[in-house]
PDB file of N, CA and C in Angstrom:
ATOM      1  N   UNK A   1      -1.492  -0.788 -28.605  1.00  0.00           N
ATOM      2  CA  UNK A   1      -0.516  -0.170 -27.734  1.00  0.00           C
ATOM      3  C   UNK A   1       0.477   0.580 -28.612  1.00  0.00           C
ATOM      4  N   UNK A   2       0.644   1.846 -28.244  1.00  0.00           N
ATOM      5  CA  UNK A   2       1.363   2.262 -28.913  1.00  0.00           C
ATOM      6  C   UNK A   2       3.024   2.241 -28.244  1.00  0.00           C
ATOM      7  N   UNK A   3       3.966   2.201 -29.591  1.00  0.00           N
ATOM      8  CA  UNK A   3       4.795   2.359 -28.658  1.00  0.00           C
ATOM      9  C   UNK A   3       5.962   3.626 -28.912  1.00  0.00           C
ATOM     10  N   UNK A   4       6.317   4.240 -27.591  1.00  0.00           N
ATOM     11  CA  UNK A   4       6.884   5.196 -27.302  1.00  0.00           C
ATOM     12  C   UNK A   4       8.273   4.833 -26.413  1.00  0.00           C
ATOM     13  N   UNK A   5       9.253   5.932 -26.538  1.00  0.00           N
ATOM     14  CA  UNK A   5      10.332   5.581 -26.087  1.00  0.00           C
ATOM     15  C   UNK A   5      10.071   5.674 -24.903  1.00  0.00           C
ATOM     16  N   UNK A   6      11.359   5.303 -24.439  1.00  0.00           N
ATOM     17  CA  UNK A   6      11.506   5.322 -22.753  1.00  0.00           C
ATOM     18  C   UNK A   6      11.214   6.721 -22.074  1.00  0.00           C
ATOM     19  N   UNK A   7      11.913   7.483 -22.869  1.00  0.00           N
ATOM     20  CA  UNK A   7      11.726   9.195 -22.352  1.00  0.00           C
ATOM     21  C   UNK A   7      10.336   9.825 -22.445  1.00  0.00           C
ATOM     22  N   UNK A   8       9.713   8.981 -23.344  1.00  0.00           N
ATOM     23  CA  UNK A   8       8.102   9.554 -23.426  1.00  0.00           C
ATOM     24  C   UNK A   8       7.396   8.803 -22.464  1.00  0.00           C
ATOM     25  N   UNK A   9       7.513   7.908 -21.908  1.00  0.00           N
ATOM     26  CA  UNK A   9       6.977   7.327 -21.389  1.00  0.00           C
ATOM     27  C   UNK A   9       7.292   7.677 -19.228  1.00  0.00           C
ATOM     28  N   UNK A  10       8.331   8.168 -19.075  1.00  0.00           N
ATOM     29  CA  UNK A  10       8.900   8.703 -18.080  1.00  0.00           C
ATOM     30  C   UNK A  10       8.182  10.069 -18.209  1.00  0.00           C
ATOM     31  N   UNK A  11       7.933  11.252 -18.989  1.00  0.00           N
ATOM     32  CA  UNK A  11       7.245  12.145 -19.053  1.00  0.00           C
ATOM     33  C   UNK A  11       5.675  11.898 -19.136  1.00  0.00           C
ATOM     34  N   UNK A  12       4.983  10.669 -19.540  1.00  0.00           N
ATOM     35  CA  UNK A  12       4.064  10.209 -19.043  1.00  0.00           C
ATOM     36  C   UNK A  12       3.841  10.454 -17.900  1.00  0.00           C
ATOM     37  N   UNK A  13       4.488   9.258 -16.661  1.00  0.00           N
ATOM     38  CA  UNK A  13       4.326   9.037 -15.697  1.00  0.00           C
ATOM     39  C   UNK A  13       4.913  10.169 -14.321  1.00  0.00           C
ATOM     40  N   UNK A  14       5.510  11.204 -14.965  1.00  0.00           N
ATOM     41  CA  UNK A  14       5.516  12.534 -14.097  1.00  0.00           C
ATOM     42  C   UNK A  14       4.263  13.352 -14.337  1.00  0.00           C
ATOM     43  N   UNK A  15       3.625  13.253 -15.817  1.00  0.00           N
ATOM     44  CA  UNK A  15       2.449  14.353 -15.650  1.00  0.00           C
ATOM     45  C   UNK A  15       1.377  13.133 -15.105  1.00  0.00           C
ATOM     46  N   UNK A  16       1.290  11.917 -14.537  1.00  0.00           N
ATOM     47  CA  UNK A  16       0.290  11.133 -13.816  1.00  0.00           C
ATOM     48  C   UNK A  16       0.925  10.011 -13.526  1.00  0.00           C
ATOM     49  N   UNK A  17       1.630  10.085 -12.101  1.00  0.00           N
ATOM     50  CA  UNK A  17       2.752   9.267 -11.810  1.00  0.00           C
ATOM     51  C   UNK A  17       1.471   8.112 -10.769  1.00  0.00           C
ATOM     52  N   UNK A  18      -0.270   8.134 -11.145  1.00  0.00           N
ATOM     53  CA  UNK A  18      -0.543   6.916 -10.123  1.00  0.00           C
ATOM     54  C   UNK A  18      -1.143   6.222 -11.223  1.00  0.00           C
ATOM     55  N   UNK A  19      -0.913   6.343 -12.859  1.00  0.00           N
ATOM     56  CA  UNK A  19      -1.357   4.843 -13.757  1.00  0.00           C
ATOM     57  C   UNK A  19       0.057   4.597 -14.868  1.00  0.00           C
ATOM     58  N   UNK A  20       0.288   3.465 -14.321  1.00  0.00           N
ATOM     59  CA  UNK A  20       1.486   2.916 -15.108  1.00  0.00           C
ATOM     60  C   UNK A  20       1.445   2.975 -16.545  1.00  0.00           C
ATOM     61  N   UNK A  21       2.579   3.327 -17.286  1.00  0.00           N
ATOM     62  CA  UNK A  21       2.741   3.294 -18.568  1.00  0.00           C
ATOM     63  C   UNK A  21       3.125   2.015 -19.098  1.00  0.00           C
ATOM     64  N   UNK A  22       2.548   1.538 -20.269  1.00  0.00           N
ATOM     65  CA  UNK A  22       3.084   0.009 -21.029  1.00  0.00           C
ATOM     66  C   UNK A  22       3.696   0.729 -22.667  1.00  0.00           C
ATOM     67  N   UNK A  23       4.580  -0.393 -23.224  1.00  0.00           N
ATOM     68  CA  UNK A  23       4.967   0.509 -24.278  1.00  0.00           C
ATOM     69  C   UNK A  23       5.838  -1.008 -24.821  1.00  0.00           C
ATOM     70  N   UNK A  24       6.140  -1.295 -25.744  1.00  0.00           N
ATOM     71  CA  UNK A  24       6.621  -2.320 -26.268  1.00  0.00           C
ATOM     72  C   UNK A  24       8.458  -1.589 -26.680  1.00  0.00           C
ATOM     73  N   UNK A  25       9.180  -2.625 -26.732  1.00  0.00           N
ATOM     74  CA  UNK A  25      10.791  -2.215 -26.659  1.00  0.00           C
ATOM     75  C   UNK A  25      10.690  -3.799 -27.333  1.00  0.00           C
ATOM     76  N   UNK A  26      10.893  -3.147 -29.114  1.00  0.00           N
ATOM     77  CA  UNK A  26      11.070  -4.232 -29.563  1.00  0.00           C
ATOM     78  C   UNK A  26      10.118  -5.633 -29.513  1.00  0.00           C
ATOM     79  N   UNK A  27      10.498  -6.909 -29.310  1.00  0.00           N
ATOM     80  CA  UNK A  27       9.523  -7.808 -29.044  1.00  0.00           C
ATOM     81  C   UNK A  27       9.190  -8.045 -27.364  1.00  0.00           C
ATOM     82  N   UNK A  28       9.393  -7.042 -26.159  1.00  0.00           N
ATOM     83  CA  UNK A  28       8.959  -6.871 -25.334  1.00  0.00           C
ATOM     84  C   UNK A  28       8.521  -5.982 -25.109  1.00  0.00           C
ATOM     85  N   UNK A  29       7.011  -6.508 -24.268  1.00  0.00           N
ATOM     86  CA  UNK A  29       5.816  -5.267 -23.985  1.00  0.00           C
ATOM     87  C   UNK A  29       6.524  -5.105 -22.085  1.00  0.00           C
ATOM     88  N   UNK A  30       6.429  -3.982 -21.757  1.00  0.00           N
ATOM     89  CA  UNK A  30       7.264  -3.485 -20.645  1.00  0.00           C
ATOM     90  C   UNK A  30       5.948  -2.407 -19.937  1.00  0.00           C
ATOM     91  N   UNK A  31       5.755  -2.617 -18.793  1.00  0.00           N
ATOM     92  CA  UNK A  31       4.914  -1.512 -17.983  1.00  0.00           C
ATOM     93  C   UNK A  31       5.505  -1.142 -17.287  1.00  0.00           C
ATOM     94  N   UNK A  32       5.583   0.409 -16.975  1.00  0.00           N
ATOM     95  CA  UNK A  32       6.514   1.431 -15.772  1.00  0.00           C
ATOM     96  C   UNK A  32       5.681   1.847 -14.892  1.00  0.00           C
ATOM     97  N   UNK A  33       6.106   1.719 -13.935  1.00  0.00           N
ATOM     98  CA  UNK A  33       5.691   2.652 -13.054  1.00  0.00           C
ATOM     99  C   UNK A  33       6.180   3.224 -12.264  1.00  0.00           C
ATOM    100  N   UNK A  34       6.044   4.787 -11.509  1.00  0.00           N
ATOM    101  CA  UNK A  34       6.492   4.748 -10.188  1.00  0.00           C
ATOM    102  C   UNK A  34       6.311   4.888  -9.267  1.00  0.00           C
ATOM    103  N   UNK A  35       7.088   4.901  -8.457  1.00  0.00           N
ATOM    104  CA  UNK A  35       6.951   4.535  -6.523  1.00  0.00           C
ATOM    105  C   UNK A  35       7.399   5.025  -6.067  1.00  0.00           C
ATOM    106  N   UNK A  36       5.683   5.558  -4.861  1.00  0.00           N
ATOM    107  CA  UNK A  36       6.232   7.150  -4.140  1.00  0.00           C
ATOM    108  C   UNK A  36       7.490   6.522  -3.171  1.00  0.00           C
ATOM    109  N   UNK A  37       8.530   7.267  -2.670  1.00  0.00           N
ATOM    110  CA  UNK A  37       9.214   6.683  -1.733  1.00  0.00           C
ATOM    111  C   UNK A  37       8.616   7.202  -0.595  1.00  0.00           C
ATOM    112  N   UNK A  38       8.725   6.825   0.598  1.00  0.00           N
ATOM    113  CA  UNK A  38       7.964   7.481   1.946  1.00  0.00           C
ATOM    114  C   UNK A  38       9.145   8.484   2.419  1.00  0.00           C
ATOM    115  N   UNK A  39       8.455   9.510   3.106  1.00  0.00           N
ATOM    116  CA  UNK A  39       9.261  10.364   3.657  1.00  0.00           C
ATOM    117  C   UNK A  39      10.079  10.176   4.879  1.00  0.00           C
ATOM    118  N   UNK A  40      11.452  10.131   4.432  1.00  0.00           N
ATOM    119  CA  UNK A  40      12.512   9.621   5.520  1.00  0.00           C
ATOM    120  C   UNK A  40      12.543  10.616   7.169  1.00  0.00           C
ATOM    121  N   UNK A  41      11.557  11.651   6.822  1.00  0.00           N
ATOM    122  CA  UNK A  41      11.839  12.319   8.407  1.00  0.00           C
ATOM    123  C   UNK A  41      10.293  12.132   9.144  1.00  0.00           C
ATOM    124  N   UNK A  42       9.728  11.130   8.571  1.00  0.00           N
ATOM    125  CA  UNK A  42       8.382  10.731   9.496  1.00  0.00           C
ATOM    126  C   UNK A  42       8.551   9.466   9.706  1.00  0.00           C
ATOM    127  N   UNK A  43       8.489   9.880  11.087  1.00  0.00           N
ATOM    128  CA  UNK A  43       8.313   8.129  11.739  1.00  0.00           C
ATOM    129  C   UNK A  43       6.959   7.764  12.055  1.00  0.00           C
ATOM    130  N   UNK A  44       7.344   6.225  12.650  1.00  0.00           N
ATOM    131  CA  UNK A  44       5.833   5.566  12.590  1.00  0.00           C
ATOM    132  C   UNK A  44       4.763   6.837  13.460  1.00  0.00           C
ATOM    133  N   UNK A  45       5.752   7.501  15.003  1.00  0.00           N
ATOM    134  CA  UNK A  45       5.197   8.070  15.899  1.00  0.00           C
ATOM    135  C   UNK A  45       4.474   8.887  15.299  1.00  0.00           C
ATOM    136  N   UNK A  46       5.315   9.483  14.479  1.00  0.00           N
ATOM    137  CA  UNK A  46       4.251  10.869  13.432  1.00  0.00           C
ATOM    138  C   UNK A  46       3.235  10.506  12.661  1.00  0.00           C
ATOM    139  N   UNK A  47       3.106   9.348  11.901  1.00  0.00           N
ATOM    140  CA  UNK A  47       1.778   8.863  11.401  1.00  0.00           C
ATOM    141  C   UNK A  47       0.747   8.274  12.152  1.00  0.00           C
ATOM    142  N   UNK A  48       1.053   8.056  13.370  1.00  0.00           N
ATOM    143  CA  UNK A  48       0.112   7.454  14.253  1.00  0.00           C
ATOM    144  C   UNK A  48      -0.663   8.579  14.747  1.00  0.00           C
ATOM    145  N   UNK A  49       0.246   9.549  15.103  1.00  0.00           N
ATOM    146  CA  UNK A  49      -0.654  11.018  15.619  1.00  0.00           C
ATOM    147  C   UNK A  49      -1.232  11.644  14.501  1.00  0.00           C
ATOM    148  N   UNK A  50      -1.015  11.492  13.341  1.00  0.00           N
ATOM    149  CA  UNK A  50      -1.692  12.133  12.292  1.00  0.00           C
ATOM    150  C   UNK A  50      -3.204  11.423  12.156  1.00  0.00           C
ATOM    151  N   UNK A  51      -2.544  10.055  12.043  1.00  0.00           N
ATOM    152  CA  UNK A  51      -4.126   9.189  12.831  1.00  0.00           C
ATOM    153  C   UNK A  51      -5.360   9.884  13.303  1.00  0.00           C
ATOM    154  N   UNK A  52      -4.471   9.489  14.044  1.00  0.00           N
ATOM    155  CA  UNK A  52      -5.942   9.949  15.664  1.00  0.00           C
ATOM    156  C   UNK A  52      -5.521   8.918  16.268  1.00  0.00           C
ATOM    157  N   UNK A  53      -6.287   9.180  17.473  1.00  0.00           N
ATOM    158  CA  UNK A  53      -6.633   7.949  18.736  1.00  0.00           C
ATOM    159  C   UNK A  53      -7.357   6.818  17.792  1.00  0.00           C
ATOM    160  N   UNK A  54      -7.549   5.705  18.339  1.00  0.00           N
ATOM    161  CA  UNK A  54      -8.061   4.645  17.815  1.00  0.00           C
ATOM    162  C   UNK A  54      -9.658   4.839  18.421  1.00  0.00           C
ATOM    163  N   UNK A  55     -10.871   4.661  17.810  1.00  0.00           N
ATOM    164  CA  UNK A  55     -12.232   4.545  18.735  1.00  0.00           C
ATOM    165  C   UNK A  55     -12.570   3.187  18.292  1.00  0.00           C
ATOM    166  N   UNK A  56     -11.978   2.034  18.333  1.00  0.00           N
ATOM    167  CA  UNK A  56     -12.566   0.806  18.512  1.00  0.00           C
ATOM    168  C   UNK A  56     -12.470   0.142  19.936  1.00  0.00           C
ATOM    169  N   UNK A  57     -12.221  -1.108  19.806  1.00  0.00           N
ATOM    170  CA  UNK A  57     -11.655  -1.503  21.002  1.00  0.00           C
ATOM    171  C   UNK A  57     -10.619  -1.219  21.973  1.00  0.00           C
ATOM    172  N   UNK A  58     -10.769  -1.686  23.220  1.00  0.00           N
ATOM    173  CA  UNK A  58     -10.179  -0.745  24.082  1.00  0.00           C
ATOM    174  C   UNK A  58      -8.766  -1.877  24.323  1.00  0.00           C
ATOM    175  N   UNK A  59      -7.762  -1.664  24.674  1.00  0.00           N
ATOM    176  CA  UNK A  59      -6.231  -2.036  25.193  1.00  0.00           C
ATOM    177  C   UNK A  59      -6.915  -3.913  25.277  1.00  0.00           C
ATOM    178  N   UNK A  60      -7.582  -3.856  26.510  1.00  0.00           N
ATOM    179  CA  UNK A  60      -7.859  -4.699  27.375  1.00  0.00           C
ATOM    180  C   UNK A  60      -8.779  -5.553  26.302  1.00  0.00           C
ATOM    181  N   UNK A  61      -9.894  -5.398  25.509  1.00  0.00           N
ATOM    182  CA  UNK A  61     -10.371  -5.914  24.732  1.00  0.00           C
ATOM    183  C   UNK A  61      -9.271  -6.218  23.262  1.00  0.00           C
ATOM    184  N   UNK A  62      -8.614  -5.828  23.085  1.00  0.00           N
ATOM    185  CA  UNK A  62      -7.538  -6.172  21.590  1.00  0.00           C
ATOM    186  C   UNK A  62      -7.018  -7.562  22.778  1.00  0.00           C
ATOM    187  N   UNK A  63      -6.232  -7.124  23.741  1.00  0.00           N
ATOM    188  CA  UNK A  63      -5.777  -8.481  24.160  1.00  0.00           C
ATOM    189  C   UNK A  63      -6.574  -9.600  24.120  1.00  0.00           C
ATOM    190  N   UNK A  64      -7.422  -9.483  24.847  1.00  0.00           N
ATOM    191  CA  UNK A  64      -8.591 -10.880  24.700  1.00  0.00           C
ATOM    192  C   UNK A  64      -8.615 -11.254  24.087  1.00  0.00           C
ATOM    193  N   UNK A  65      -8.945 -10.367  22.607  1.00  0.00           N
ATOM    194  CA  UNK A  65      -9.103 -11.142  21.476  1.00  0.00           C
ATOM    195  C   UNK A  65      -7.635 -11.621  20.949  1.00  0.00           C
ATOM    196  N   UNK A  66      -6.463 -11.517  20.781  1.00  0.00           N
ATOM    197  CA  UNK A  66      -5.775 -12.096  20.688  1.00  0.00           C
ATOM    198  C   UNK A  66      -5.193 -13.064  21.466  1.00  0.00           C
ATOM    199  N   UNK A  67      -5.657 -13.265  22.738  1.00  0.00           N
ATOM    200  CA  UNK A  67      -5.437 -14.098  23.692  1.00  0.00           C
ATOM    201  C   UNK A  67      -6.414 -15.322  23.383  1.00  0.00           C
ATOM    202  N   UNK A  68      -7.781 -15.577  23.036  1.00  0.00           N
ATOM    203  CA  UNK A  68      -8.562 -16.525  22.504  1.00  0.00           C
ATOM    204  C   UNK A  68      -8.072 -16.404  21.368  1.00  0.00           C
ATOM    205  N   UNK A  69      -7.875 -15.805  20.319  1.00  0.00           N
ATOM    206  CA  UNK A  69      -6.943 -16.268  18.899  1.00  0.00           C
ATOM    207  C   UNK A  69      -5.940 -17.036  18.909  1.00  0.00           C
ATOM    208  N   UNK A  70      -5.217 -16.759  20.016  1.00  0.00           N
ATOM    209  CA  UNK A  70      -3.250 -17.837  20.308  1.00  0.00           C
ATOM    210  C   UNK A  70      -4.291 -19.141  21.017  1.00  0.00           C
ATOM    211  N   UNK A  71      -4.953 -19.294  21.958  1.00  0.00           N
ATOM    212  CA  UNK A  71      -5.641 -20.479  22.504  1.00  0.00           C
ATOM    213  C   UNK A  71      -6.847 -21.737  21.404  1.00  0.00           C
ATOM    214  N   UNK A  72      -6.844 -20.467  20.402  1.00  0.00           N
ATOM    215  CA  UNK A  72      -8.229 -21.469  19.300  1.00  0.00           C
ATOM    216  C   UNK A  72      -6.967 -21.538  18.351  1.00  0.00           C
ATOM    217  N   UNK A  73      -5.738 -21.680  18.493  1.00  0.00           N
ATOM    218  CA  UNK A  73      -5.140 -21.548  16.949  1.00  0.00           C
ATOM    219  C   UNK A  73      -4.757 -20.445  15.720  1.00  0.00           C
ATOM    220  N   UNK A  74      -5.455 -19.665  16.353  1.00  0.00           N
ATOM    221  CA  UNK A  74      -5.039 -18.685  15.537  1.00  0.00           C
ATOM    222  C   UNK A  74      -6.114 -18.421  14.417  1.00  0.00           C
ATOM    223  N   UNK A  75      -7.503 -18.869  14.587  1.00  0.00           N
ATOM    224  CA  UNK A  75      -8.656 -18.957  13.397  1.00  0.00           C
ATOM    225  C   UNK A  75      -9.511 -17.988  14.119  1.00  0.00           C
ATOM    226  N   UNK A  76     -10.197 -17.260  13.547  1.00  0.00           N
ATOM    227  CA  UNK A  76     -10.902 -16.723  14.083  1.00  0.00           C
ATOM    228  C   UNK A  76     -12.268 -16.272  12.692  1.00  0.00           C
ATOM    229  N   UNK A  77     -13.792 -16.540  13.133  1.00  0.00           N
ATOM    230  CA  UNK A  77     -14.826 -16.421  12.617  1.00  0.00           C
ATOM    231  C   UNK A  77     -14.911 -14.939  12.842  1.00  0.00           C
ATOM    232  N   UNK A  78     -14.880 -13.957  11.271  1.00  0.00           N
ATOM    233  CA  UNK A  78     -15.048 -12.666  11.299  1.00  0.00           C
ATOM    234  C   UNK A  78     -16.465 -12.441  10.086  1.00  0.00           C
ATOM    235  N   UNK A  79     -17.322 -12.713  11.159  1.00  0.00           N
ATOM    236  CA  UNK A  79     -18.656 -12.093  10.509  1.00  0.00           C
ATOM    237  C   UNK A  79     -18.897 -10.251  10.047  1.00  0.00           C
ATOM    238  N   UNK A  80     -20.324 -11.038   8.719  1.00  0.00           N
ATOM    239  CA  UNK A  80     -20.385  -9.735   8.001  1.00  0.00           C
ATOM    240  C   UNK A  80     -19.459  -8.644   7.527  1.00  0.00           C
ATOM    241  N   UNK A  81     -18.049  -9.183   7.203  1.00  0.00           N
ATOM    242  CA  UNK A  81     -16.884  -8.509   6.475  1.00  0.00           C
ATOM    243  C   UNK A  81     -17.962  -7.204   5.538  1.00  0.00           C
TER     244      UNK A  81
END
């Protein structure tokens, strides 16, 4: 590991801010990274429509199944993951 200052290591992680930098500071080895923040003018509503509609189960079928999930405890057998 090589080690590089803090400022090299921050110019690292802007020219490839999705693999963390490690770098030793003295007798501590230190990994950076950073974190996208989410965009404060999208709400959930706007990512849901960016979505799509859902094509699994329908309203009435999600309930059921959580309605036998609250009645068995809350366990539920999820075959072929």
């Amino acid at each position: 590991m090589n080690q590089v200052t803090l400022e090299e290591v921050v110019a690292q992680l802007k020219r490839d801010p999705d693999h963390p930098v490690r770098t030793k500071v003295d007798d501590l080895t230190i990994e950076v990274r950073a974190v996208r923040e989410p965009l404060a003018d999208r709400t959930a509503a706007d990512v849901f429509a960016e979505i799509g509609p859902w094509a699994g189960e329908s309203t009435e079928e999600i309930l059921r199944i959580l309605a036998d999930a609250r009645r068995s405890g809350g366990q539920r057998s999820v075959p072929e993951l």
